[in-house]
N, C-alpha and C. Protein backbone atom coordinates (compact mmCIF):
# COMPACT_ATOMS: atom_id res chain seq x y z
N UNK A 1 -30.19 -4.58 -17.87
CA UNK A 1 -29.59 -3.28 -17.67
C UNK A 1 -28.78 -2.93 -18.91
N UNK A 2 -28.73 -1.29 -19.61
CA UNK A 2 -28.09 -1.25 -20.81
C UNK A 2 -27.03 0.09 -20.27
N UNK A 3 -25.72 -0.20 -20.76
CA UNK A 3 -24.61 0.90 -20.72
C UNK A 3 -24.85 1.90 -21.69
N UNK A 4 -24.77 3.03 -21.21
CA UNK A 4 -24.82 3.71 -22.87
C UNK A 4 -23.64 3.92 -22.47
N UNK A 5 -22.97 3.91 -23.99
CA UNK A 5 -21.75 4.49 -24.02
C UNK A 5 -21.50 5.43 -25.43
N UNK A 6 -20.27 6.27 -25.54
CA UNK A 6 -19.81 6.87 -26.93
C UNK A 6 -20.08 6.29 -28.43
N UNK A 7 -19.96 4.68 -27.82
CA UNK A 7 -20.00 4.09 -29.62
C UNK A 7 -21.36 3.38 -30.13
N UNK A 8 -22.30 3.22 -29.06
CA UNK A 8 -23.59 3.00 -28.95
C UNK A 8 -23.72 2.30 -27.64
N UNK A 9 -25.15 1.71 -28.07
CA UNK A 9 -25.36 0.35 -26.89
C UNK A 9 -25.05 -0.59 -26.60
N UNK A 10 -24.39 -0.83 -25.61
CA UNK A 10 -23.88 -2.21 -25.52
C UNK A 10 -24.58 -2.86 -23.84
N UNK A 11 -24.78 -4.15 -24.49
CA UNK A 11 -25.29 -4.90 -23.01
C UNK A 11 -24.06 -5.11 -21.57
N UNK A 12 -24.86 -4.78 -21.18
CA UNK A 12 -24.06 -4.46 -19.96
C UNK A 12 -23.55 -5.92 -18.71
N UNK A 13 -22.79 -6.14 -18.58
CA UNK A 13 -21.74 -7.47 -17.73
C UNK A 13 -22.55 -8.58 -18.53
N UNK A 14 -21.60 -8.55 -19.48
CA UNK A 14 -21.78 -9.46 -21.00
C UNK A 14 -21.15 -10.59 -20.34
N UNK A 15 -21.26 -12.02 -20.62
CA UNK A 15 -20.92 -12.82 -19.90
C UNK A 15 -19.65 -12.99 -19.76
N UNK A 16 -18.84 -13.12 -18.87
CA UNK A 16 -16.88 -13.56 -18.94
C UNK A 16 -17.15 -14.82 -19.76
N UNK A 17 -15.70 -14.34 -20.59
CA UNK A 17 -14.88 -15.09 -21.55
C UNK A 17 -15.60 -15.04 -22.80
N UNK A 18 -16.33 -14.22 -22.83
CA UNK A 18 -16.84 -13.92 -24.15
C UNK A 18 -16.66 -13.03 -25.15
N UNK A 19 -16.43 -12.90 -26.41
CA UNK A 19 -16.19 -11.50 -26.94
C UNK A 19 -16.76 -10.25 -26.92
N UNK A 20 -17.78 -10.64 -26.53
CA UNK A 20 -18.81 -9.14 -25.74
C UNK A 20 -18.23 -8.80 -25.06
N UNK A 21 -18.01 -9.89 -24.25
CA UNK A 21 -17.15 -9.26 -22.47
C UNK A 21 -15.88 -8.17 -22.66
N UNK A 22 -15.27 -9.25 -23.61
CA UNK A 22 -13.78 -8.37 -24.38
C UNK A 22 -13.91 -7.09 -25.52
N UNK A 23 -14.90 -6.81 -26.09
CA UNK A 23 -15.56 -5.31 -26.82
C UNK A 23 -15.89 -4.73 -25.50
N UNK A 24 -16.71 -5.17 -24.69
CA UNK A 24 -17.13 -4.32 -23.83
C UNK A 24 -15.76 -3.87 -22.69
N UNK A 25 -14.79 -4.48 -22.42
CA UNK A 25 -13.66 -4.05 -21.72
C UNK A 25 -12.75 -2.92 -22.44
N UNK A 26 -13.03 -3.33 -23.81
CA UNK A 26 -11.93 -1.97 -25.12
C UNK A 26 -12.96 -1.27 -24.87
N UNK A 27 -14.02 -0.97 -25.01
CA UNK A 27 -14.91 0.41 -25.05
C UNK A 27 -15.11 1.14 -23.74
N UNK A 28 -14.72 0.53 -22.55
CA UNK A 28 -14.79 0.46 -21.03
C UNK A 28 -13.64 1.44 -20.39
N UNK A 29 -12.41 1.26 -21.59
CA UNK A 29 -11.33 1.34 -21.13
C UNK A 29 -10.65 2.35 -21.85
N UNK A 30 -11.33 2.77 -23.18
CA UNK A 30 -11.13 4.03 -23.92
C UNK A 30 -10.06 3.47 -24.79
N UNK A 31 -9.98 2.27 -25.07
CA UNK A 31 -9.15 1.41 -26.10
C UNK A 31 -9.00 2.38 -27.59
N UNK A 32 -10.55 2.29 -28.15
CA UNK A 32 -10.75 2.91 -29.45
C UNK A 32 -10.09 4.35 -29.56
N UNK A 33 -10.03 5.17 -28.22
CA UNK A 33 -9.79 6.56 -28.69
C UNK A 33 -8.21 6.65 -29.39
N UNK A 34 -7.62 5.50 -29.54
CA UNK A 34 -6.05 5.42 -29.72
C UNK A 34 -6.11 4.23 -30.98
N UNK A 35 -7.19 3.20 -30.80
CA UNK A 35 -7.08 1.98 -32.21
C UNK A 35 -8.70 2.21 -33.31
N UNK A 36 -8.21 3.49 -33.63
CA UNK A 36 -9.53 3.70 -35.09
C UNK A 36 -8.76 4.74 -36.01
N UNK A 37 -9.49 4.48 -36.94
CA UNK A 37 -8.58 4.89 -38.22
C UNK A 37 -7.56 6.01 -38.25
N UNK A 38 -8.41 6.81 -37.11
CA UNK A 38 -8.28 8.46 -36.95
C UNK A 38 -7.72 8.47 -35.67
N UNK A 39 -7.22 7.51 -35.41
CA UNK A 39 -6.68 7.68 -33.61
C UNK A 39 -4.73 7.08 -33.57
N UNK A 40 -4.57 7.44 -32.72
CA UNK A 40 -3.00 7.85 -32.53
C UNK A 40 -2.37 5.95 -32.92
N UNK A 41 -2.73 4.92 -32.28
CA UNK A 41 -1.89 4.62 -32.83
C UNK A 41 -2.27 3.97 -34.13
N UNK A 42 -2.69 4.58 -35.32
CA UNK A 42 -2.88 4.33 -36.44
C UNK A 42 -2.05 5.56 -36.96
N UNK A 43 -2.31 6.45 -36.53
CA UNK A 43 -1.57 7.65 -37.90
C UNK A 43 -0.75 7.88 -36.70
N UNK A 44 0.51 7.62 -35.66
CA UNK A 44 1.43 7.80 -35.50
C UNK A 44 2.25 6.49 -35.71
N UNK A 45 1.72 5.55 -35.35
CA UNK A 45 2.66 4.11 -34.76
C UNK A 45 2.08 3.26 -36.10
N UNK A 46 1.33 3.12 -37.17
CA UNK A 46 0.66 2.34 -37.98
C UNK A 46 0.30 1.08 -37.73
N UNK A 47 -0.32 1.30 -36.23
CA UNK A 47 -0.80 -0.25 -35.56
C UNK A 47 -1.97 -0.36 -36.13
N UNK A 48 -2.68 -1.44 -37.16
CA UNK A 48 -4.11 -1.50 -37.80
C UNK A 48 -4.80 -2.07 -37.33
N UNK A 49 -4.92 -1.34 -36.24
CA UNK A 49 -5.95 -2.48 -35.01
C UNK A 49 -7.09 -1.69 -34.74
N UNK A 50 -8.39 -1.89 -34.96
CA UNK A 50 -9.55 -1.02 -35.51
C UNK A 50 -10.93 -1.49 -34.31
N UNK A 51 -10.61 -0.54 -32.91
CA UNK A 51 -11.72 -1.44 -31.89
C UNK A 51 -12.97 -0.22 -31.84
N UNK A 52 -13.49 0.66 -33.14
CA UNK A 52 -14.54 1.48 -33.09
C UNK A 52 -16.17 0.70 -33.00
N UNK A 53 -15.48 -0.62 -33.51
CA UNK A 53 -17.01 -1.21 -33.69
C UNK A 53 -16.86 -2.99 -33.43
N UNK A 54 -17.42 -3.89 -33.02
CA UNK A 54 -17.06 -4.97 -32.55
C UNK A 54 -17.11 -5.92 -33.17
N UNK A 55 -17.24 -5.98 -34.68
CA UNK A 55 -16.93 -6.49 -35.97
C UNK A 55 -15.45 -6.00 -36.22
N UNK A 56 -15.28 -5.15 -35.72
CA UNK A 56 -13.90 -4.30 -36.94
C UNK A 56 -12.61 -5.03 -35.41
N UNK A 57 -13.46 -5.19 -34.49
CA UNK A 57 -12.55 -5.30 -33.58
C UNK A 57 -11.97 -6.79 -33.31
N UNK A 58 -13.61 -7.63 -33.85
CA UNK A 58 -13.00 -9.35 -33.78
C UNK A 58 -12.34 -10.08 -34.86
N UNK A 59 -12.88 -9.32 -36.10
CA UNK A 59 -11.61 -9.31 -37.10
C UNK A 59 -10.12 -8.91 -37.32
N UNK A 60 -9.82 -8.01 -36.19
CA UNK A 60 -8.26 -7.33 -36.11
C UNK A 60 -8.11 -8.23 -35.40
N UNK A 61 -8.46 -8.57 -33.84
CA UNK A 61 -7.86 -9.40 -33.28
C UNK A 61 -7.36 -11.15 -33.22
N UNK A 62 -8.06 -10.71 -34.20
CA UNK A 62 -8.43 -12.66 -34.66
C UNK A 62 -7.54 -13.50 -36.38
N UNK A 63 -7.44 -12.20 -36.93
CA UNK A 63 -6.65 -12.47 -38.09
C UNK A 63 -5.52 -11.80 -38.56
N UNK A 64 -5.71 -10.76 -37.45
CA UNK A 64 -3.96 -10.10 -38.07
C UNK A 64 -2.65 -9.89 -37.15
N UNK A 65 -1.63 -10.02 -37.63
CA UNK A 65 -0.36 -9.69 -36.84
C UNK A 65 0.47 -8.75 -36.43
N UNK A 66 1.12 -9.39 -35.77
CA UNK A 66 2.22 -7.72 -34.89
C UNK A 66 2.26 -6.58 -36.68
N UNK A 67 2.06 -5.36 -35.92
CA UNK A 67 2.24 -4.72 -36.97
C UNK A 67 2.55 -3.22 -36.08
N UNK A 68 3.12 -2.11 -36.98
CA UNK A 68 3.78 -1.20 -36.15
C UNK A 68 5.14 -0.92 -35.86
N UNK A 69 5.21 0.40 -35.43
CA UNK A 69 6.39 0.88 -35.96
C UNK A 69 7.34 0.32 -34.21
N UNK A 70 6.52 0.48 -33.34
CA UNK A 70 7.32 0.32 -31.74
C UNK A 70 7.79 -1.85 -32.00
N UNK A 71 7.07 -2.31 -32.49
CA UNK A 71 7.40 -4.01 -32.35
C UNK A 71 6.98 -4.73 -33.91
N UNK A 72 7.40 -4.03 -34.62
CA UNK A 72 7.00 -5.22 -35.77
C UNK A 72 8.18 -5.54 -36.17
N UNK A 73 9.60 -5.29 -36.16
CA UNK A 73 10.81 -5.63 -36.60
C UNK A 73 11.20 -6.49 -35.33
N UNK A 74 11.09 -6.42 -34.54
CA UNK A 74 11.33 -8.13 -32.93
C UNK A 74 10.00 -8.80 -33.53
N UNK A 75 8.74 -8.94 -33.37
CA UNK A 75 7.90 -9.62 -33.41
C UNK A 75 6.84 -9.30 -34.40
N UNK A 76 7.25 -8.99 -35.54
CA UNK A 76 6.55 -9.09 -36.63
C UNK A 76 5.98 -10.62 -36.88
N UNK A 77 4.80 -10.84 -37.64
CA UNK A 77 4.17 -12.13 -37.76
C UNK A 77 3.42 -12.76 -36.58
N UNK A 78 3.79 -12.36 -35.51
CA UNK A 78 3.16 -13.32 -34.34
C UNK A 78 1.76 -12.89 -34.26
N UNK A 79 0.94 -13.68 -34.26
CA UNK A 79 -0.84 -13.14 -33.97
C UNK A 79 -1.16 -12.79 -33.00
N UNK A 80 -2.08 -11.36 -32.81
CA UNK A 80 -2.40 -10.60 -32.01
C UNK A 80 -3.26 -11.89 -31.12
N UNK A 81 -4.24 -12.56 -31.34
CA UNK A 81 -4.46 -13.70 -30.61
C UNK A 81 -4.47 -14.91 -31.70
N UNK A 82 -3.04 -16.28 -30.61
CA UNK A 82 -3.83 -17.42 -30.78
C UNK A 82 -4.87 -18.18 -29.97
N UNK A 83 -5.95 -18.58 -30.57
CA UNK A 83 -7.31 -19.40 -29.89
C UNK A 83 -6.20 -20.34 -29.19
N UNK A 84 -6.85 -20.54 -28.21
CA UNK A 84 -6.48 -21.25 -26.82
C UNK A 84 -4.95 -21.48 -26.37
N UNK A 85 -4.29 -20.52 -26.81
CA UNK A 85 -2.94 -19.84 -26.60
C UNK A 85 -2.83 -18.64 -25.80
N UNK A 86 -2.97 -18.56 -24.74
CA UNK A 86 -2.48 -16.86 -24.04
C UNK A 86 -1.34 -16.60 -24.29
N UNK A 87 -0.10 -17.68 -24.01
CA UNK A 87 1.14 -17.38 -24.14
C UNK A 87 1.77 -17.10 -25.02
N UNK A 88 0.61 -17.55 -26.60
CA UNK A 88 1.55 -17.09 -27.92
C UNK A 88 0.64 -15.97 -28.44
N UNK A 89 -0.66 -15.41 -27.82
CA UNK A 89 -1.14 -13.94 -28.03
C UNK A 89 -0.78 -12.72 -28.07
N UNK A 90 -0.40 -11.46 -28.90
CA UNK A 90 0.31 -10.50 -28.50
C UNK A 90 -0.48 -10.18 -27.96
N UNK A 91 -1.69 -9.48 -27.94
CA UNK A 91 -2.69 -8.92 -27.62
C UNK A 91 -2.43 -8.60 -26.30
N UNK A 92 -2.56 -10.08 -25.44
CA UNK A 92 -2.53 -10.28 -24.13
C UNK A 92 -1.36 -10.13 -23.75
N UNK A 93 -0.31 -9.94 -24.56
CA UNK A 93 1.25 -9.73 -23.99
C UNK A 93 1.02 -8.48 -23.98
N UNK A 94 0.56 -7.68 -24.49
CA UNK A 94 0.95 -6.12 -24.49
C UNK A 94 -0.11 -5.46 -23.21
N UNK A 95 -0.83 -6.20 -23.11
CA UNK A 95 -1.78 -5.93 -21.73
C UNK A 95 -1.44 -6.59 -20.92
N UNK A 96 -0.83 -7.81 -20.16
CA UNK A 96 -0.57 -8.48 -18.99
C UNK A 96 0.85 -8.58 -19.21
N UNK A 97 1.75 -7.82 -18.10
CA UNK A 97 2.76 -7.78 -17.83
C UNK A 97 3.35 -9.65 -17.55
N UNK A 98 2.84 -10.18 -16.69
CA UNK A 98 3.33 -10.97 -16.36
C UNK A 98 3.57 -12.08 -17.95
N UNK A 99 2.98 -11.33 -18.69
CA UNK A 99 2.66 -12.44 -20.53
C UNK A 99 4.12 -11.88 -21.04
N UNK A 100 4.16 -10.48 -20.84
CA UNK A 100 4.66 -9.55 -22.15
C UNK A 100 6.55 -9.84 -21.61
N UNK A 101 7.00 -11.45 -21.48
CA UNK A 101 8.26 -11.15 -21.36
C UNK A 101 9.16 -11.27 -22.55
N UNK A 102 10.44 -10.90 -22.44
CA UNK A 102 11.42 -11.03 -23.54
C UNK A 102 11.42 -12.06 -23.98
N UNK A 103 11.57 -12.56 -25.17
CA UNK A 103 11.54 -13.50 -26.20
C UNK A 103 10.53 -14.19 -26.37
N UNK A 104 9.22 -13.32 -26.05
CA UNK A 104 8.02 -13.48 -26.49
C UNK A 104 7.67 -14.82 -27.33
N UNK A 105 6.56 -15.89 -27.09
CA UNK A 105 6.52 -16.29 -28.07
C UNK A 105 7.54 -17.25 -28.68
N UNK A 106 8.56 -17.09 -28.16
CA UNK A 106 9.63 -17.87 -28.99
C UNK A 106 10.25 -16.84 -29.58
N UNK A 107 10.13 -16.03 -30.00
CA UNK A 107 10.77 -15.50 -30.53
C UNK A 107 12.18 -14.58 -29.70
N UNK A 108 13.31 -14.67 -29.98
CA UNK A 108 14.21 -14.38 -28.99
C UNK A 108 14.30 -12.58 -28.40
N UNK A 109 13.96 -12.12 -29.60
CA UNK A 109 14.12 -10.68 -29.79
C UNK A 109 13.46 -9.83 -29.44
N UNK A 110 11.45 -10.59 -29.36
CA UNK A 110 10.56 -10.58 -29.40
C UNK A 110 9.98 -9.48 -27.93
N UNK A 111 9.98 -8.36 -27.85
CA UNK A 111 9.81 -7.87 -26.31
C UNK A 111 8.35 -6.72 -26.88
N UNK A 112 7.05 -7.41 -26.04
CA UNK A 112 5.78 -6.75 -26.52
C UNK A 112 6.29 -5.32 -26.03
N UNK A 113 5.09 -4.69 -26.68
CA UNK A 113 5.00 -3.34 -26.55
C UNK A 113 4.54 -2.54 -25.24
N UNK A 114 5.38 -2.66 -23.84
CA UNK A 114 5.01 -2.60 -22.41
C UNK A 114 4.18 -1.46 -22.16
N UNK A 115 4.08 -0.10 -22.82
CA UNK A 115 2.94 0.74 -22.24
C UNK A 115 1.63 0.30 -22.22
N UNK A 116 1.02 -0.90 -22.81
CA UNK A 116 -0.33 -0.80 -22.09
C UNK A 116 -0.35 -1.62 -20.89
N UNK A 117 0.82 -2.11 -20.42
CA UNK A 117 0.98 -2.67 -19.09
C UNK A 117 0.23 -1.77 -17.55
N UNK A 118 0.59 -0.34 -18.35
CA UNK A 118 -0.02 0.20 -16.95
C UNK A 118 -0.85 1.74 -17.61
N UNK A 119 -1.07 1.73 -19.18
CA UNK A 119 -1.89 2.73 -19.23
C UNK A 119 -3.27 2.40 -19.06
N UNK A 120 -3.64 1.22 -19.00
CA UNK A 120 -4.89 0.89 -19.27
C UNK A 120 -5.64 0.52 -17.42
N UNK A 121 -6.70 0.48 -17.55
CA UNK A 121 -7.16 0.29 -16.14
C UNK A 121 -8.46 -0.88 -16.04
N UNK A 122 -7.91 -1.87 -16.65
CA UNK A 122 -8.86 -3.03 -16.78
C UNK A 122 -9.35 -3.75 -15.64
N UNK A 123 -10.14 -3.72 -15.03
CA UNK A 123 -10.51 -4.46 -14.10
C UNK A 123 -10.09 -5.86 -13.73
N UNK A 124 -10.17 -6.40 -12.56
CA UNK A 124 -9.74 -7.62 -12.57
C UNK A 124 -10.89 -8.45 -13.40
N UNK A 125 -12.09 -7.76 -13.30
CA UNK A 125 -12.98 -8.55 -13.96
C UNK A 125 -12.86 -8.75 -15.54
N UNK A 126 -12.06 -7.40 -16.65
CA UNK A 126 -12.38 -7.90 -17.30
C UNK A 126 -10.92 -8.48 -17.73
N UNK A 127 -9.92 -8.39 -17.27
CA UNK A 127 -9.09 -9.19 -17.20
C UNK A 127 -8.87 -10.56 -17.36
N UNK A 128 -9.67 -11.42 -16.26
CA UNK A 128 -9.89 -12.43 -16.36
C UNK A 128 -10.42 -12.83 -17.59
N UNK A 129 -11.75 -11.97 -18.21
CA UNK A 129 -12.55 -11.93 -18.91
C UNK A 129 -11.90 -12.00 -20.52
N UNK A 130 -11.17 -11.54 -20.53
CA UNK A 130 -10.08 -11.58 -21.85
C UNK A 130 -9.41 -13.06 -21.72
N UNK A 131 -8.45 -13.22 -21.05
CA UNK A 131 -7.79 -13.95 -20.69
C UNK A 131 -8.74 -15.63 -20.86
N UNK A 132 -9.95 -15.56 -20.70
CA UNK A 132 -10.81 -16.83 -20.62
C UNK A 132 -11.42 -16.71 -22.06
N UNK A 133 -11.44 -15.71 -22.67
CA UNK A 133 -11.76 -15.50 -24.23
C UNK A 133 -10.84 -16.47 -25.08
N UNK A 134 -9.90 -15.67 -24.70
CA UNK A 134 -8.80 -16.55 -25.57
C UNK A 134 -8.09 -17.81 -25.81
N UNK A 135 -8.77 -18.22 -24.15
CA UNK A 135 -8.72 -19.41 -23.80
C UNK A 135 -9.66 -20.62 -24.10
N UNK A 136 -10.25 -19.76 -24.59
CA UNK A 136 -11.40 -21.04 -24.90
C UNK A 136 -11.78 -20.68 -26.46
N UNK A 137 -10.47 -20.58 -27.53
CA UNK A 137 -10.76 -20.86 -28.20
C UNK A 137 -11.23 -19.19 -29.30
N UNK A 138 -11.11 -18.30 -28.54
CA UNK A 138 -11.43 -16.59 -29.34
C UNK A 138 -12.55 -16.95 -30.00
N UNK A 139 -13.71 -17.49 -29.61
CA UNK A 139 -15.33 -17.70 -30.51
C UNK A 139 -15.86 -15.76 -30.63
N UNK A 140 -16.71 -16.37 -31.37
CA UNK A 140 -17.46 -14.69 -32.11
C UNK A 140 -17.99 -15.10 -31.76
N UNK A 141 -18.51 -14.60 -30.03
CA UNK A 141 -19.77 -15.38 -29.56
C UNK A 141 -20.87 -13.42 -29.40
């Protein structure tokens, strides 16, 4: 079975815990209309987090850090994901409330960026589905 969607084709209930699974939950969820070059939080907030295409998206999440104008002075440096770390991931702090608490990380100051706590409408499925990504290691599968 194939999804069409806005940014092309993508295979459709990509396996959990996979990075398909996790492109296919940002494109699912209207992630990109806010993280691409031309979307709000790049030219308002200067978050360089780029989920238009699923190369541009496993490279942001995989090698770069807090950045932005709402949390990069508390938690600047911390990586958007560490492999088989949920608890030291921003990524997943800024999407799972129960992650995103004060002193983040270790860091004391450290308080993720709580609106995508409830703007986003991720399924439990792909929830999990993230959450087991990262857990096993963030592969470019």
């Amino acid at each position: 079975m194939i999804l069409l969607n806005r940014c092309g084709l993508e295979q459709a209930n990509a396996p959990s815990g996979t990075f398909r699974s996790v492109f296919q939950a940002l494109q699912t969820n209207n992630c990109a209309e806010c993280h691409t070059a031309t979307g709000a939080a790049f030219v308002e907030d200067n978050v360089q987090l780029e989920f238009g295409d699923s190369a541009s998206a496993y490279s942001g999440l995989t090698t770069k850090t807090v950045s932005g104008a709402s949390s990069v002075v508390s938690c600047g440096g911390i990586s958007l994901v560490t492999p088989n770390d949920l608890s030291k991931s921003y990524f997943a702090a800024v999407l799972f409330a129960d992650l995103g608490i004060p002193g983040f990380a270790g860091q004391g100051s450290c308080n993720p960026y709580p609106l995508h706590h409830t703007d986003t409408n991720l399924s439990s499925m792909h929830q999990e589905s993230i959450k087991a990504w990262i857990n096993n290691g963030a592969p470019n599968d």
